[in-house]
PDB file of N, CA and C in Angstrom:
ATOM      1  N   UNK A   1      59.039  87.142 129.223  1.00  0.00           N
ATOM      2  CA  UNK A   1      58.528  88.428 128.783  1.00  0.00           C
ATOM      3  C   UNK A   1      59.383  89.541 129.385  1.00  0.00           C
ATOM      4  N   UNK A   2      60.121  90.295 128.591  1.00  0.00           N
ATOM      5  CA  UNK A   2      60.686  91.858 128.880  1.00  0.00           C
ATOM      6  C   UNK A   2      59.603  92.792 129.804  1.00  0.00           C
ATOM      7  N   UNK A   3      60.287  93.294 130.937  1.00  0.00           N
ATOM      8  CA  UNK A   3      59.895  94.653 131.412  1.00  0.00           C
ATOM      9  C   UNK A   3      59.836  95.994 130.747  1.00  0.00           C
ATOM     10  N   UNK A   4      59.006  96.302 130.208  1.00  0.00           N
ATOM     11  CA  UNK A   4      59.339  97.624 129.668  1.00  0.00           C
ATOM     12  C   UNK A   4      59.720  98.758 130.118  1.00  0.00           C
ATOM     13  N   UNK A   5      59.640  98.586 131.607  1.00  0.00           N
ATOM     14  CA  UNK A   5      59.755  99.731 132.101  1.00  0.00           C
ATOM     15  C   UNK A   5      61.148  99.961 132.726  1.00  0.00           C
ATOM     16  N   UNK A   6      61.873  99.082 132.388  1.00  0.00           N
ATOM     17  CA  UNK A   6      63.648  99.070 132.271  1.00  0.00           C
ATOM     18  C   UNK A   6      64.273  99.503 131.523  1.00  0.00           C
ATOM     19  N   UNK A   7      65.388  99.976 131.416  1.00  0.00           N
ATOM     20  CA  UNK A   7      66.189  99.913 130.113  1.00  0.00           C
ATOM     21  C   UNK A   7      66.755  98.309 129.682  1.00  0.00           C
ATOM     22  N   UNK A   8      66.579  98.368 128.232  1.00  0.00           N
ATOM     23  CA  UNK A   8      67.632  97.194 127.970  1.00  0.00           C
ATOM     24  C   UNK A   8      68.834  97.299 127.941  1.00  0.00           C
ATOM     25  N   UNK A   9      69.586  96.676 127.823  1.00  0.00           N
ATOM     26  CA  UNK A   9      70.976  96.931 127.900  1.00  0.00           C
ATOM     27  C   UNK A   9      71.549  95.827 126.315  1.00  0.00           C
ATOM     28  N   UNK A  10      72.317  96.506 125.573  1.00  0.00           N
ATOM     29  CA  UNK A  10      72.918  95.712 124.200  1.00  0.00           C
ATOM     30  C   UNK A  10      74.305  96.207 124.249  1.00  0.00           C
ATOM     31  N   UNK A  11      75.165  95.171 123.974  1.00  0.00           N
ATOM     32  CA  UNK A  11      76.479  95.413 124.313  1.00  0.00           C
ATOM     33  C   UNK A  11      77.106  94.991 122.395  1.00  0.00           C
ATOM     34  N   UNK A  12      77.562  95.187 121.840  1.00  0.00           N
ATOM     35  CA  UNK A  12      78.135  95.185 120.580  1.00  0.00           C
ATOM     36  C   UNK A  12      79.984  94.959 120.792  1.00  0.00           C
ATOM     37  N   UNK A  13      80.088  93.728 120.587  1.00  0.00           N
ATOM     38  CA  UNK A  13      81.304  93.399 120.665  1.00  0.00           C
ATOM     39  C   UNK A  13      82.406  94.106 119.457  1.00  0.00           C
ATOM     40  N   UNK A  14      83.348  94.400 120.176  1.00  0.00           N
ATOM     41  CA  UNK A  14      84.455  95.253 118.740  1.00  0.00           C
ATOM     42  C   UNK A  14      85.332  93.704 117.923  1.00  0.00           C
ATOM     43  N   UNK A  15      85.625  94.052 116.791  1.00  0.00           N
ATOM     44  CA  UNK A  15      86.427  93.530 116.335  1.00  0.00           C
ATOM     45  C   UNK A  15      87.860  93.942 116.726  1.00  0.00           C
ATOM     46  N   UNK A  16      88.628  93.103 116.772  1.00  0.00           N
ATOM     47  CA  UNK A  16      89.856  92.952 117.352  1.00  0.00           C
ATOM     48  C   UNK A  16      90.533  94.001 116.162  1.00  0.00           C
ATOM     49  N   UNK A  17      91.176  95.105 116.658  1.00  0.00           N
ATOM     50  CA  UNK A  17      91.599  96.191 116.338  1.00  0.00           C
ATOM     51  C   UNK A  17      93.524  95.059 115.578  1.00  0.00           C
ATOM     52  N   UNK A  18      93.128  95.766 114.069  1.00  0.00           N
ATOM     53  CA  UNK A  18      94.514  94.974 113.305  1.00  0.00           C
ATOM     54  C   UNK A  18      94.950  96.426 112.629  1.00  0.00           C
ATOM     55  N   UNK A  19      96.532  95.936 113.066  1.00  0.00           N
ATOM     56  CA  UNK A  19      97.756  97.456 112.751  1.00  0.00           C
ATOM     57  C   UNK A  19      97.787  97.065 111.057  1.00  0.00           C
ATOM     58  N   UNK A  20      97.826  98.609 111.040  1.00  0.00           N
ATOM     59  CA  UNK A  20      97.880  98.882 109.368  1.00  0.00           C
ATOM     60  C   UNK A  20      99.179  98.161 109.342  1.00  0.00           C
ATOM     61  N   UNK A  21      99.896  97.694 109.567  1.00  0.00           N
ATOM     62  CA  UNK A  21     101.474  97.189 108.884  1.00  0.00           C
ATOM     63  C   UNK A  21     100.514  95.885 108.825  1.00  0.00           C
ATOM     64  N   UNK A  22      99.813  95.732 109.982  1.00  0.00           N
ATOM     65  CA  UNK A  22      99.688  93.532 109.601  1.00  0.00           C
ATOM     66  C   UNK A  22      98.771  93.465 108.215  1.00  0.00           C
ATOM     67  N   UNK A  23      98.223  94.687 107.591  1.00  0.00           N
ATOM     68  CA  UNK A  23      97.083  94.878 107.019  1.00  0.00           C
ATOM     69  C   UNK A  23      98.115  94.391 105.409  1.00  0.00           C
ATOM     70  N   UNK A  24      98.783  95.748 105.429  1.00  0.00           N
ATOM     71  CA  UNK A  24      99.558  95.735 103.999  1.00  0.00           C
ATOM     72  C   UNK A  24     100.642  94.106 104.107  1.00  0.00           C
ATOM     73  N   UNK A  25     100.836  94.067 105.003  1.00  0.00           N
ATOM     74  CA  UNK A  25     101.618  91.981 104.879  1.00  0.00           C
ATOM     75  C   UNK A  25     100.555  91.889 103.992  1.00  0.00           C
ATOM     76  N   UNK A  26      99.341  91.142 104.786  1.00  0.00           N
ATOM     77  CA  UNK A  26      98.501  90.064 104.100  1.00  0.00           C
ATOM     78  C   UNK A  26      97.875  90.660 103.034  1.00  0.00           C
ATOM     79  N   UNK A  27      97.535  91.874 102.669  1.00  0.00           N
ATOM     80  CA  UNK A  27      97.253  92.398 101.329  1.00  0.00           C
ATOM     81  C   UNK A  27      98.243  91.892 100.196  1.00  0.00           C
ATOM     82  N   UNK A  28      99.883  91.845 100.688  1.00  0.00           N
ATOM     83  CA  UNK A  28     100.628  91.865  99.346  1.00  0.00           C
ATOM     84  C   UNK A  28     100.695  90.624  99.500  1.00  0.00           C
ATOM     85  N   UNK A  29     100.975  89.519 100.254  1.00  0.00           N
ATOM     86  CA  UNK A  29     100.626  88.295 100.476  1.00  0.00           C
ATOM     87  C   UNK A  29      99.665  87.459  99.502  1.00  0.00           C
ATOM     88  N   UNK A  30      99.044  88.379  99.883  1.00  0.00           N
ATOM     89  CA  UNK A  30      97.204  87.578  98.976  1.00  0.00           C
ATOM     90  C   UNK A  30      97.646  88.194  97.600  1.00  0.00           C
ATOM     91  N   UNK A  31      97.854  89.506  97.091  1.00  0.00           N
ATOM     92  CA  UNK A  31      98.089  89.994  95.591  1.00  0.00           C
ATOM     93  C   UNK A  31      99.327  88.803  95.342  1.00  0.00           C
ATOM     94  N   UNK A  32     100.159  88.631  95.824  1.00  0.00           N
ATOM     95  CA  UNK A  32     101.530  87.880  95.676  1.00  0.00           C
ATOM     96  C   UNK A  32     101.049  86.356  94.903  1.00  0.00           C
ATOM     97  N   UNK A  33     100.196  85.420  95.820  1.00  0.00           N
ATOM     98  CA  UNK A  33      99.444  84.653  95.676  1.00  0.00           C
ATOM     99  C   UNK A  33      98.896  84.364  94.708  1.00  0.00           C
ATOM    100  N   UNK A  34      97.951  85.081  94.257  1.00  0.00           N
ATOM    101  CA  UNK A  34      97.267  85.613  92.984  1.00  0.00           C
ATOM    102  C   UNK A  34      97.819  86.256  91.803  1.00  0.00           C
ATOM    103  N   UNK A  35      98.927  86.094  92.036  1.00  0.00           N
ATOM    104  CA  UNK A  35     100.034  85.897  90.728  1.00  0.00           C
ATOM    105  C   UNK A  35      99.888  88.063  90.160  1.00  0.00           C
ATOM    106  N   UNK A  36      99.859  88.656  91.156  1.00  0.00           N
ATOM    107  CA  UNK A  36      99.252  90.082  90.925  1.00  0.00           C
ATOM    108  C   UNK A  36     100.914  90.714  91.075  1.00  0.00           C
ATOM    109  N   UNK A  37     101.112  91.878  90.378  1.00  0.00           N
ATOM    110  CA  UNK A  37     102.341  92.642  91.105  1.00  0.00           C
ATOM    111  C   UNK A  37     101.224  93.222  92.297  1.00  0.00           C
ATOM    112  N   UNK A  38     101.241  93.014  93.392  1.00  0.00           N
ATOM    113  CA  UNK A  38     101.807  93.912  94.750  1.00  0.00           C
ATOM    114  C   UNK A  38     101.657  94.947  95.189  1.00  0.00           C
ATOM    115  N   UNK A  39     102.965  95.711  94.558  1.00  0.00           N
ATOM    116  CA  UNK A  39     102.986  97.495  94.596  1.00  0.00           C
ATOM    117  C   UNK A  39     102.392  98.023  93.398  1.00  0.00           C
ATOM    118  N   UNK A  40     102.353  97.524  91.832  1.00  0.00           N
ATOM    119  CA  UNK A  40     101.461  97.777  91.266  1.00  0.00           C
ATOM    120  C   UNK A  40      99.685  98.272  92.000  1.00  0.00           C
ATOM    121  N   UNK A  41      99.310  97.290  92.427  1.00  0.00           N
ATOM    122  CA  UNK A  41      97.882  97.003  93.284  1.00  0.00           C
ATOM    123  C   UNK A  41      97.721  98.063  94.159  1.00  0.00           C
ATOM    124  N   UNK A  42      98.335  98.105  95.096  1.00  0.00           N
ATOM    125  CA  UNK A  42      98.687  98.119  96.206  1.00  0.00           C
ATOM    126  C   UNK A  42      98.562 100.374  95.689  1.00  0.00           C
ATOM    127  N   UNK A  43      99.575 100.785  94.930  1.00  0.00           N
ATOM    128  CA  UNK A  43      99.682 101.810  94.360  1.00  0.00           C
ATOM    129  C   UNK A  43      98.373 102.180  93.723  1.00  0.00           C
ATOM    130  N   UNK A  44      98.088 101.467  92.957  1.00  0.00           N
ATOM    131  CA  UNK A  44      96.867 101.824  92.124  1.00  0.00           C
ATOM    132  C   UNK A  44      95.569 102.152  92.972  1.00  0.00           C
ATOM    133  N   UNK A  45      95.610 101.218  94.307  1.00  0.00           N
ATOM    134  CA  UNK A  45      94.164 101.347  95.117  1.00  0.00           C
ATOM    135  C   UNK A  45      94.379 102.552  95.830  1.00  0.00           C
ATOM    136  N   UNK A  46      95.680 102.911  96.523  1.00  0.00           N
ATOM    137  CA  UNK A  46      95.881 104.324  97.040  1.00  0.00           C
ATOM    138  C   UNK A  46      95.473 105.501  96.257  1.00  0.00           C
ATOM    139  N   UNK A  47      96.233 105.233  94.814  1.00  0.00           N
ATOM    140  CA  UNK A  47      95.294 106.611  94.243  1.00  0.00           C
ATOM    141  C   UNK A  47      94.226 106.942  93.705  1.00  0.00           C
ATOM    142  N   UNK A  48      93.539 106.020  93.709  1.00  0.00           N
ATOM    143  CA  UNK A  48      92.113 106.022  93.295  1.00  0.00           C
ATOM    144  C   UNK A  48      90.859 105.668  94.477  1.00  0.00           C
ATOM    145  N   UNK A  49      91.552 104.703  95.112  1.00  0.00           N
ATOM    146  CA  UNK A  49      90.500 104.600  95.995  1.00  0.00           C
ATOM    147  C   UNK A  49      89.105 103.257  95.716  1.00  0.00           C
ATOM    148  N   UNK A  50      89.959 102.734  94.542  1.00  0.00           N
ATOM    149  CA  UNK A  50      89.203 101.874  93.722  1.00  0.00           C
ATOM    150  C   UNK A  50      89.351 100.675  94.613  1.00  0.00           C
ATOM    151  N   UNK A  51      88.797  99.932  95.733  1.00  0.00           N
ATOM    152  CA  UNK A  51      88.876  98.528  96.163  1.00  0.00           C
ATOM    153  C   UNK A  51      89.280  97.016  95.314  1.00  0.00           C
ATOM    154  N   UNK A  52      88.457  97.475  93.867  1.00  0.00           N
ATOM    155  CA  UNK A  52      89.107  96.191  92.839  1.00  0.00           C
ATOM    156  C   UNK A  52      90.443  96.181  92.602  1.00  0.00           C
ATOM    157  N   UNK A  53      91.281  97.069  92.920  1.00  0.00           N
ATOM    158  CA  UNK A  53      92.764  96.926  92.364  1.00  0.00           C
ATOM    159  C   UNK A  53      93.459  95.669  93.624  1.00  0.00           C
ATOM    160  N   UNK A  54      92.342  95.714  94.631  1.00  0.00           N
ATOM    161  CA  UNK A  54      92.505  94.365  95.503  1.00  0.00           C
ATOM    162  C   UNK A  54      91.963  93.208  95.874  1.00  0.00           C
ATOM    163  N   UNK A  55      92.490  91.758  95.388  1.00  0.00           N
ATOM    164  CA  UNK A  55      91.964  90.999  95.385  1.00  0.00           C
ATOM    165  C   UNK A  55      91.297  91.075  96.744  1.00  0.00           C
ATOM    166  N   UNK A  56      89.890  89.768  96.453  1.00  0.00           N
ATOM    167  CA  UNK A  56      89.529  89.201  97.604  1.00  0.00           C
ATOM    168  C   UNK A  56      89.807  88.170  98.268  1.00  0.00           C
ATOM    169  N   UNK A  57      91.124  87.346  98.044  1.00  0.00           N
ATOM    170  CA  UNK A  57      91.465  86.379  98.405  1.00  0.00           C
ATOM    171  C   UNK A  57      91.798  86.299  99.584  1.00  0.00           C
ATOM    172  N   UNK A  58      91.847  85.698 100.131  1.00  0.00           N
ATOM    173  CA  UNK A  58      92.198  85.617 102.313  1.00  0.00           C
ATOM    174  C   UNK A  58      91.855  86.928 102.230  1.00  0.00           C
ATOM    175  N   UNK A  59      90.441  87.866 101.957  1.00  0.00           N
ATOM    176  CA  UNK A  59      89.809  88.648 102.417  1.00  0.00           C
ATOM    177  C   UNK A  59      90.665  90.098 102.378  1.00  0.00           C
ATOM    178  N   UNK A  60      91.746  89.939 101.875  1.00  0.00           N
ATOM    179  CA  UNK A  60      92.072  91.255 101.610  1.00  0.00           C
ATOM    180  C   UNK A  60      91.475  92.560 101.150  1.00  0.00           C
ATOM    181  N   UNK A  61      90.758  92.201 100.318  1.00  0.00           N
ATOM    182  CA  UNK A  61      89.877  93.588  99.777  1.00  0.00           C
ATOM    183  C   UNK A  61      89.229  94.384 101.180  1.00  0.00           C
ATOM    184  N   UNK A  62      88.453  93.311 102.073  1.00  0.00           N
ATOM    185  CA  UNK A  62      87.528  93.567 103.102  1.00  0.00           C
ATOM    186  C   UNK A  62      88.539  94.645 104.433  1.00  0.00           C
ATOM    187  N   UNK A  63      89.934  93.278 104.339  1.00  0.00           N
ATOM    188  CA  UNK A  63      90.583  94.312 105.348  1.00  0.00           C
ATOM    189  C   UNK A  63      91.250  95.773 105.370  1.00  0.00           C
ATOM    190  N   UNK A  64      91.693  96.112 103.415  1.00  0.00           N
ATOM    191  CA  UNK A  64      92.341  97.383 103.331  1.00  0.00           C
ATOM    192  C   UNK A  64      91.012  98.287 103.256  1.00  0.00           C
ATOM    193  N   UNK A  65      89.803  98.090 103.172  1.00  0.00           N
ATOM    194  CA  UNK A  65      89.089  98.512 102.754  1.00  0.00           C
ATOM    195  C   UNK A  65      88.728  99.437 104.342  1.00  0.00           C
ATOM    196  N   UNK A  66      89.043  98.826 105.671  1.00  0.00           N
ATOM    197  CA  UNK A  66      89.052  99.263 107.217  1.00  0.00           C
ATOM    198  C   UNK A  66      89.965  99.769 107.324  1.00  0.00           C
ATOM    199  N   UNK A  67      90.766 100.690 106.297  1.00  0.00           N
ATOM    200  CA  UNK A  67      92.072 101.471 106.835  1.00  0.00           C
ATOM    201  C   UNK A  67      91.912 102.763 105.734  1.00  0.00           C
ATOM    202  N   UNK A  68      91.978 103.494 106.590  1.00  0.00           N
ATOM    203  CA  UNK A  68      92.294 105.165 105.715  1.00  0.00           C
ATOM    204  C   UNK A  68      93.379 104.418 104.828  1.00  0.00           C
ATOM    205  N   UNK A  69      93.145 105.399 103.438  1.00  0.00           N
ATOM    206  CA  UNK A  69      94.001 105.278 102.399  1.00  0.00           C
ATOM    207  C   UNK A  69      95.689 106.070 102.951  1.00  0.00           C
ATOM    208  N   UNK A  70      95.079 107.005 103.629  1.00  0.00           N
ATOM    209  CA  UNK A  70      96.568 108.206 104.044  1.00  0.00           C
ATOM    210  C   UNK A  70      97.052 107.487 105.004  1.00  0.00           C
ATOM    211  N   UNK A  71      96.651 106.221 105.937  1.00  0.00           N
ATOM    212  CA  UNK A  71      96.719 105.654 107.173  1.00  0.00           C
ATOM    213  C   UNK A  71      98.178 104.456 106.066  1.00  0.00           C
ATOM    214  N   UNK A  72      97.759 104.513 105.209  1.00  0.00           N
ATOM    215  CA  UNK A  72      98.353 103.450 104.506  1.00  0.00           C
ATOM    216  C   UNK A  72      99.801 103.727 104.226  1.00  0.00           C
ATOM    217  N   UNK A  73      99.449 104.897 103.608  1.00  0.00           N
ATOM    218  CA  UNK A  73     100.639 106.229 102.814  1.00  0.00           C
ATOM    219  C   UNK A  73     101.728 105.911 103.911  1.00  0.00           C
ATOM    220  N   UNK A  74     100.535 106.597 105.394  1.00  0.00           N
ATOM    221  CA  UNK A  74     102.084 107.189 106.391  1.00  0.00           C
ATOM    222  C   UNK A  74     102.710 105.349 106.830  1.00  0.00           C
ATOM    223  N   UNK A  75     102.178 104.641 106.802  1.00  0.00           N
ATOM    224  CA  UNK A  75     102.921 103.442 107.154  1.00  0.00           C
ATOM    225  C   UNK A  75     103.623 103.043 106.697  1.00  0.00           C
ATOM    226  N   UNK A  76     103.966 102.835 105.076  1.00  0.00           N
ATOM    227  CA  UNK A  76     104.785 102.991 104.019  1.00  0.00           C
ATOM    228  C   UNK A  76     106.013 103.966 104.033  1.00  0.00           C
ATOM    229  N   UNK A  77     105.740 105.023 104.076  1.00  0.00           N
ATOM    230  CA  UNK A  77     106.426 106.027 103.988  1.00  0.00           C
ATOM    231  C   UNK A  77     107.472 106.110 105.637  1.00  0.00           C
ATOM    232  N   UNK A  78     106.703 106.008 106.567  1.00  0.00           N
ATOM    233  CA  UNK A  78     107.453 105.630 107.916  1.00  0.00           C
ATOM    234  C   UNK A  78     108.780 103.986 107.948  1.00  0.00           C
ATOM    235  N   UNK A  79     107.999 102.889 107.231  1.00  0.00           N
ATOM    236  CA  UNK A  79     109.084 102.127 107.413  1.00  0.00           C
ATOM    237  C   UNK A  79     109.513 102.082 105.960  1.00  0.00           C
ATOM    238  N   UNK A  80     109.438 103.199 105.131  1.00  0.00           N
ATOM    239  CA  UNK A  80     110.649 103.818 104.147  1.00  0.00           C
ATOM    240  C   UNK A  80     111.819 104.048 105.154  1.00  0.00           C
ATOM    241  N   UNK A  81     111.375 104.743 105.438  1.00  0.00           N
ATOM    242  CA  UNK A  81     112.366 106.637 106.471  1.00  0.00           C
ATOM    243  C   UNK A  81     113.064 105.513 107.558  1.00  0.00           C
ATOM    244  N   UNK A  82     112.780 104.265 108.108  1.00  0.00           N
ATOM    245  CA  UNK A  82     113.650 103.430 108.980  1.00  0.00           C
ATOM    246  C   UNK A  82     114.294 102.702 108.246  1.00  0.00           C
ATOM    247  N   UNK A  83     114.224 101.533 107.192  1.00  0.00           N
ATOM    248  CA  UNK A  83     114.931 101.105 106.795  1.00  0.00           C
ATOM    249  C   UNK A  83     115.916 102.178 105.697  1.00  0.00           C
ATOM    250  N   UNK A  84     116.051 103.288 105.163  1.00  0.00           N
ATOM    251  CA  UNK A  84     116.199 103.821 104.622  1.00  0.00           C
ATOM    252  C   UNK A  84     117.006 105.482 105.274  1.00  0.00           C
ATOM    253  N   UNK A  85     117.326 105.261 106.465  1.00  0.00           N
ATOM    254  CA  UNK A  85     117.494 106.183 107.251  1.00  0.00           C
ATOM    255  C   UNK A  85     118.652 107.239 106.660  1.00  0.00           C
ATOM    256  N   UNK A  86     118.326 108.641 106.451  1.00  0.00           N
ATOM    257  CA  UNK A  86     119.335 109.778 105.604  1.00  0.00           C
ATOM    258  C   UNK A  86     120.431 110.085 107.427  1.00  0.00           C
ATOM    259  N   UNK A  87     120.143 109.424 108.307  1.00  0.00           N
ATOM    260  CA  UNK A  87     120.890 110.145 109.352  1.00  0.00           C
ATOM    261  C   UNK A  87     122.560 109.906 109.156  1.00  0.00           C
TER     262      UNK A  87
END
């Protein structure tokens, strides 16, 4: 029997924090898989915001779905600007 006259204490474990780059791998991975274009998908869910433009296969839908859409943009657009360098 609980004391009531304690506090309880509940601790809520985090999910293991995954980098938007490992995110978009296994997104185009899984579209790849699924016989999908990719950047088609991949494009289409950025501008709409629509989750179906991503499969659910190895759970992809679930994981882009835990990342800002703009979180996506600048990751893209950043390892544009490195492999792609104007210097």
């Amino acid at each position: 029997m609980q004391d009531k006259n304690n506090t309880q204490y509940f601790k809520v474990e985090k999910e293991p924090e995954i980098k938007v780059k490992d995110v978009l791998d296994i997104v185009y991975h899984a579209l790849s898989e699924k016989g999908y274009n990719p950047v088609n998908q991949i494009v289409g869910y950025i501008m709409s915001g629509d989750p179906t433009y991503i499969t659910s296969h190895n759970n992809a839908r679930s994981l882009i779905m835990k990342v800002e859409r703009d979180e996506l943009v600048e990751e893209i657009l950043k390892e544009y600007i490195k492999t792609n360098s104007w210097q």
